[in-house]
Protein backbone atom coordinates (compact mmCIF):
# COMPACT_ATOMS: atom_id res chain seq x y z
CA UNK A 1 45.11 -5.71 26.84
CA UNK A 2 43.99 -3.22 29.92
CA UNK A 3 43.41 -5.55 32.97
CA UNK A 4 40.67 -3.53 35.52
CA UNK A 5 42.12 -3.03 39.11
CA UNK A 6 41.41 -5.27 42.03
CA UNK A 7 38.45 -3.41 44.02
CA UNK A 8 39.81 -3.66 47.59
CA UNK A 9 37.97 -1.03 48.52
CA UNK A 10 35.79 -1.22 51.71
CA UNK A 11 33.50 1.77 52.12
CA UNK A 12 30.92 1.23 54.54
CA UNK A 13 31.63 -1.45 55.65
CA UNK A 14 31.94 -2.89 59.64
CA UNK A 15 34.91 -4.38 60.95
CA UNK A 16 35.60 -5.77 64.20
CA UNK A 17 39.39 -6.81 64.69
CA UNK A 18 40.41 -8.41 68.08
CA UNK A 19 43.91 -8.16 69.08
CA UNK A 20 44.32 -4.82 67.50
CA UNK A 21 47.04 -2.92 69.41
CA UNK A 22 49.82 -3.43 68.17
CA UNK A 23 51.32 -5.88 65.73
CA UNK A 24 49.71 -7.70 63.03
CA UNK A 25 46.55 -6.27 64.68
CA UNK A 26 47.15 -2.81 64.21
CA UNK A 27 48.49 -3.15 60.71
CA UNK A 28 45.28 -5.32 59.89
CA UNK A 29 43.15 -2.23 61.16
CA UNK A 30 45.08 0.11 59.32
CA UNK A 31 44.91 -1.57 56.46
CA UNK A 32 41.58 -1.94 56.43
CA UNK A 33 40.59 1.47 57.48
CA UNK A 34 42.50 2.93 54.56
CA UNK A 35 40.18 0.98 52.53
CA UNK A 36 37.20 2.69 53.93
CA UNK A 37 36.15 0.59 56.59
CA UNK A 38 34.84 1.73 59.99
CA UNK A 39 36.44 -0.39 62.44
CA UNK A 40 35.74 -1.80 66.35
CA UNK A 41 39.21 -2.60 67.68
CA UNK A 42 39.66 -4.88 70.84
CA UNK A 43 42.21 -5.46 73.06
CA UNK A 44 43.72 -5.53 76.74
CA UNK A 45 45.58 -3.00 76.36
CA UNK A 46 43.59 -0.13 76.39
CA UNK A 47 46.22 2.72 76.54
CA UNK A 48 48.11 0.98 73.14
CA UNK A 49 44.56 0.35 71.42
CA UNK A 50 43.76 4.30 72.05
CA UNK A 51 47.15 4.82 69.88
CA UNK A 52 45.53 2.84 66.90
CA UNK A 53 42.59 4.34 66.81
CA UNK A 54 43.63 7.95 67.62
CA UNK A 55 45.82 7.28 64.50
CA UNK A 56 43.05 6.47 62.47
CA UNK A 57 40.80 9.12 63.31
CA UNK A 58 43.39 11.73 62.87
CA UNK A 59 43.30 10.49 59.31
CA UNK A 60 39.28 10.95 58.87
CA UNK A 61 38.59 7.14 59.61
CA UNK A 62 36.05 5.88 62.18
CA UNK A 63 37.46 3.67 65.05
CA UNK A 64 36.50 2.32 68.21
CA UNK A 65 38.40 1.15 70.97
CA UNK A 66 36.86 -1.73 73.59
CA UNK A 67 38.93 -3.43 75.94
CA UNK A 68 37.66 -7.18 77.10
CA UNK A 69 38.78 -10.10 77.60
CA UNK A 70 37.46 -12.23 75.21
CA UNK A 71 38.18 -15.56 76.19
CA UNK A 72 35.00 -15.15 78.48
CA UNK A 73 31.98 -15.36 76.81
CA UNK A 74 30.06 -12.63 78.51
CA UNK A 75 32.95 -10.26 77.26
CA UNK A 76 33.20 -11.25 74.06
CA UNK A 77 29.06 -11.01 73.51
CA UNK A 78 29.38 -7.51 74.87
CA UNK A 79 32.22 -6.95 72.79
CA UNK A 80 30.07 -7.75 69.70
CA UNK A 81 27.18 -6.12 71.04
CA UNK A 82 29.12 -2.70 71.63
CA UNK A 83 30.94 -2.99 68.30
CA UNK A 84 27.09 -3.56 66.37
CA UNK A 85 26.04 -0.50 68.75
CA UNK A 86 29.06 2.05 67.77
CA UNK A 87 29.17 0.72 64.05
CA UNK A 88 25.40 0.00 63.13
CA UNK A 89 26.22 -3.83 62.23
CA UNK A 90 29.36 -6.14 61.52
CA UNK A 91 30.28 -7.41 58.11
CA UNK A 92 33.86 -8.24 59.00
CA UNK A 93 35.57 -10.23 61.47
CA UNK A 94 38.77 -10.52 62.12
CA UNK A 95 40.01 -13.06 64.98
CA UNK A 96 43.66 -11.70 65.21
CA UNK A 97 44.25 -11.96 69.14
CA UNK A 98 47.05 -14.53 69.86
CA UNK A 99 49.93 -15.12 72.52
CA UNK A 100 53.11 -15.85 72.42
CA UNK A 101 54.10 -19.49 72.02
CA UNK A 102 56.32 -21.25 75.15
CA UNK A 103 58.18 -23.12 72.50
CA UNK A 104 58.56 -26.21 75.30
CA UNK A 105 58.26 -29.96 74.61
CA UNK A 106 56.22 -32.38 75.94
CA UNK A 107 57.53 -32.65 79.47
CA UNK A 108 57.68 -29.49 80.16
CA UNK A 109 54.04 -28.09 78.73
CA UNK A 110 51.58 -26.31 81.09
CA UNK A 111 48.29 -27.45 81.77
CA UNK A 112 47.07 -23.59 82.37
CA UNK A 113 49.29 -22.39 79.29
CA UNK A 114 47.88 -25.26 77.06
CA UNK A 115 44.27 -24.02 78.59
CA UNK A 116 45.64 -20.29 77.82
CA UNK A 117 46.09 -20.73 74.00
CA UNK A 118 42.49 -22.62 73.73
CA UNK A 119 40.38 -20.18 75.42
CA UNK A 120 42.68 -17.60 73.07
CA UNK A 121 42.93 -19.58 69.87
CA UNK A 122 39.84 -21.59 69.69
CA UNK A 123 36.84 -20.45 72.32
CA UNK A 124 36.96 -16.77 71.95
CA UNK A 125 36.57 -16.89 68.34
CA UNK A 126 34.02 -19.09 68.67
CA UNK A 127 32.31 -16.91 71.20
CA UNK A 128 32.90 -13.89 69.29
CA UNK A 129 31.38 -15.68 66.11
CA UNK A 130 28.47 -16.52 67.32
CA UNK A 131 27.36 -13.54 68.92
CA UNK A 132 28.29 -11.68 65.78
CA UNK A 133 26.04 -14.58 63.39
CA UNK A 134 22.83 -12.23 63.27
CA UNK A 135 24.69 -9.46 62.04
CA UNK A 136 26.85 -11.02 59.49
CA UNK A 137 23.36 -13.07 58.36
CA UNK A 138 22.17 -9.22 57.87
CA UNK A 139 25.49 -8.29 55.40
CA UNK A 140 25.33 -9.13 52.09
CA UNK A 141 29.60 -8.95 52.29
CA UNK A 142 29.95 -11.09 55.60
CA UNK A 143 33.36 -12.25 55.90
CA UNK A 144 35.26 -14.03 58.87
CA UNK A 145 38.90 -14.24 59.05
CA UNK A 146 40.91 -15.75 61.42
CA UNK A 147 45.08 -14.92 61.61
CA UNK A 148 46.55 -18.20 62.19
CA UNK A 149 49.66 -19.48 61.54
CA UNK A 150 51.78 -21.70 59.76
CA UNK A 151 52.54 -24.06 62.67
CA UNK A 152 48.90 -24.45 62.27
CA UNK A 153 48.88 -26.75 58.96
CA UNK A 154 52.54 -28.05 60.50
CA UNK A 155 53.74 -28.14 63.24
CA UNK A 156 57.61 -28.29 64.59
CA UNK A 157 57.52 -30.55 67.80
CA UNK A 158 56.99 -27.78 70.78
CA UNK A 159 54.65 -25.15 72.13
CA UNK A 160 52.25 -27.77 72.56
CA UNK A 161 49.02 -25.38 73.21
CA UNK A 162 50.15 -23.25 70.32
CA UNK A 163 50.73 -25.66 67.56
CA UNK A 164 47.43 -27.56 68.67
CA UNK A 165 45.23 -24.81 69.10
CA UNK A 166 46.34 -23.06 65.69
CA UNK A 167 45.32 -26.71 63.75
CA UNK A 168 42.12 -26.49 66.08
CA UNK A 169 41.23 -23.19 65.01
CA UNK A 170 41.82 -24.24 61.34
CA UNK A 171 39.55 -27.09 61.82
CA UNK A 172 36.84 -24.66 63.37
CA UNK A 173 37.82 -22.41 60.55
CA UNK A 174 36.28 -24.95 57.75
CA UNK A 175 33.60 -26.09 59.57
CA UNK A 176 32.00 -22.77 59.79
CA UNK A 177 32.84 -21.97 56.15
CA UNK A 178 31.15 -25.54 55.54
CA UNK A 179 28.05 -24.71 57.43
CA UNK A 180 27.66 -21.04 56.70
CA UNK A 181 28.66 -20.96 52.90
CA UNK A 182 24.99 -20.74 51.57
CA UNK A 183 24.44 -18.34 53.74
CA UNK A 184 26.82 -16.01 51.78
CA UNK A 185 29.27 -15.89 55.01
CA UNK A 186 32.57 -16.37 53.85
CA UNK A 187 35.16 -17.67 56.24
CA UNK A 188 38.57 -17.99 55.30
CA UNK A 189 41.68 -17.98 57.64
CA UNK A 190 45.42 -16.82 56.89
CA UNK A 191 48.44 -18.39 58.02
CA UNK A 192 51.49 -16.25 58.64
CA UNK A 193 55.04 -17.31 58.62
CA UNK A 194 57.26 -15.31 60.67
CA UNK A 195 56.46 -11.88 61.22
CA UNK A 196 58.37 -8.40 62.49
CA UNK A 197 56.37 -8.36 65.71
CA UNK A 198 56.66 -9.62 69.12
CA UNK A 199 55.47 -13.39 68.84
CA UNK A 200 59.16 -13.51 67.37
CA UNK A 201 61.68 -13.52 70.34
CA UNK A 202 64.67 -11.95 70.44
CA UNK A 203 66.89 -15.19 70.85
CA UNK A 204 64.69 -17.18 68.25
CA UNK A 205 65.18 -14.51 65.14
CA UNK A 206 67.98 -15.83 63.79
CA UNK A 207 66.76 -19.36 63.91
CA UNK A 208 63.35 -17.81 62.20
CA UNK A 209 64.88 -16.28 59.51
CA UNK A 210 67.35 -19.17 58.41
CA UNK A 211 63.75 -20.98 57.72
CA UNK A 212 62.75 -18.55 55.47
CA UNK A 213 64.02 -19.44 52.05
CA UNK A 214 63.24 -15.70 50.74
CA UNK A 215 65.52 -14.37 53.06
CA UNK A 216 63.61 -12.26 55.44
CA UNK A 217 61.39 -11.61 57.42
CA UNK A 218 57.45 -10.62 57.27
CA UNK A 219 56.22 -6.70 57.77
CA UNK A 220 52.81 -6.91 59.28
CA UNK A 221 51.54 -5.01 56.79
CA UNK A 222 52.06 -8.10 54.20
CA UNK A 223 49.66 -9.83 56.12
CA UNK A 224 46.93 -7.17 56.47
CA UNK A 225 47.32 -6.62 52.63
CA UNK A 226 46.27 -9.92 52.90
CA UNK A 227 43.19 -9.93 54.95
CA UNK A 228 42.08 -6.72 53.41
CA UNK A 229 42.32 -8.85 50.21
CA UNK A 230 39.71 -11.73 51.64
CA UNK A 231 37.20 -8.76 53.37
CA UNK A 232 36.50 -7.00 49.97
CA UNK A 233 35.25 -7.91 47.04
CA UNK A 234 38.26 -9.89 45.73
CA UNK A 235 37.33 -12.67 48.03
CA UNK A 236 33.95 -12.86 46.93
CA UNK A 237 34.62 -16.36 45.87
CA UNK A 238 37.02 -17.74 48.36
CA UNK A 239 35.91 -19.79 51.58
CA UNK A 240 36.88 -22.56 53.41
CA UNK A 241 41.01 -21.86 52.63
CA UNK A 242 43.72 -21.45 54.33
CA UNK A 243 46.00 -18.58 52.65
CA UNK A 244 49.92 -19.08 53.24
CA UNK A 245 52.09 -16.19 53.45
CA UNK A 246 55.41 -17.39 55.01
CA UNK A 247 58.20 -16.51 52.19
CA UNK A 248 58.27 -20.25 51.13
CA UNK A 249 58.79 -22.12 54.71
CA UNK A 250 56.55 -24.36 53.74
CA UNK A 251 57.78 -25.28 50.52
CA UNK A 252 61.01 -26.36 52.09
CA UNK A 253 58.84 -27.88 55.40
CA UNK A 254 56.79 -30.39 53.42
């Protein structure tokens, strides 16, 4: 029996990706431009953000690089606004920007760090999604996917603003896949174990890996196979979850 491919194609369709310089970021716009979709990328870093989408448009894809700070709200809803004016609309968007976690206890947590990973985590995606609402009420393939993490469903007892912000953002997650569901907006989040970028320190790695009962470690590009996966048409029927890709952690964590 002949079993049809998974259409994970993505032609003409509008992504905005925050975060999208490097790491999980860029792999997530790569990934989704070689699926056909033109892409805003955001970041800080400018001068790293040009090197993603140069790289892109090299190979024939559209993408366009804004810099802003999206934890404040003005940014963010001229973030949106610029992507809808490069791109013609938004039918995708990915909240990938994160930090790097302290990994401190109690004592020793930051009030402005713990303040850092909300406006990051929990605000700017909130900001971002509701500037972006008209448009993705216009798409008849709206999708919203936030990159979280698996310290997000459980968490290990430090990096107090990281651990609680990720389970925030989960939480904010549902309730906009609850609210917006009939609506046709499909929000869906996915929660990363560890991963080949820089949110891994050097002096943690080996602790990282010994947690991972497959035996390494994530590529980005796992991931962004991932959210491609949930923007096209193969999550057509998916909202509201949480998708785990962390090579088993949390088989062994619960």
């Amino acid at each position: 029996m002949s079993t049809a491919p998974m259409n994970t194609d993505l032609t003409g369709r509008r992504a905005l990706i925050t975060g999208a310089a490097r790491g999980m970021g860029r792999a997530h716009a790569l990934a989704l431009a070689a699926r056909g979709a033109q892409l805003a990328l955001a970041d800080l870093d400018i001068a790293e953000l040009a090197d993603t989408a140069g790289e892109i448009t090299a190979a024939g894809g559209t993408a366009v690089p804004f810099t802003a700070d999206i934890t404040d709200r003005d940014q963010a809803e001229k973030l949106v606004a610029g992507a809808v004016a490069a791109l013609g609309g938004i039918d995708i968007l990915v909240h990938n920007a994160g930090l790097i976690h302290s990994m401190t206890g109690l004592a020793d947590t930051d009030d402005a760090d713990f303040a850092r990973l909300l406006a990051v985590n929990v605000w700017a995606p909130l900001h971002l999604t509701r500037a972006a609402l008209p448009e993705l009420r216009r798409s008849d393939t709206a999708r919203v996917i936030f990159v979280n993490s698996q310290w997000g469903q459980v968490p290990d007892g430090h990096s107090y603003g990281y651990m609680v912000s990720k389970a925030a953002q989960l939480g904010l997650m549902k309730t906009l896949a609850q609210e917006f569901a009939g609506e046709r907006i499909l929000v869906n989040a996915v929660a990363p174990g560890a991963v080949a970028t820089r949110m891994v320190p050097d002096g943690n790695y080996e602790a990282e890996l010994a947690a991972v009962p497959i035996g390494r470690i994530a590529q980005p590009s796992e991931i962004a196979d991932v959210v491609a996966f949930l923007a096209a048409d193969t999550g057509s029927f998916i909202t509201g979850q949480t998708i785990p890709v962390n090579g088993g952690a949390l088989v062994v964590g619960i």
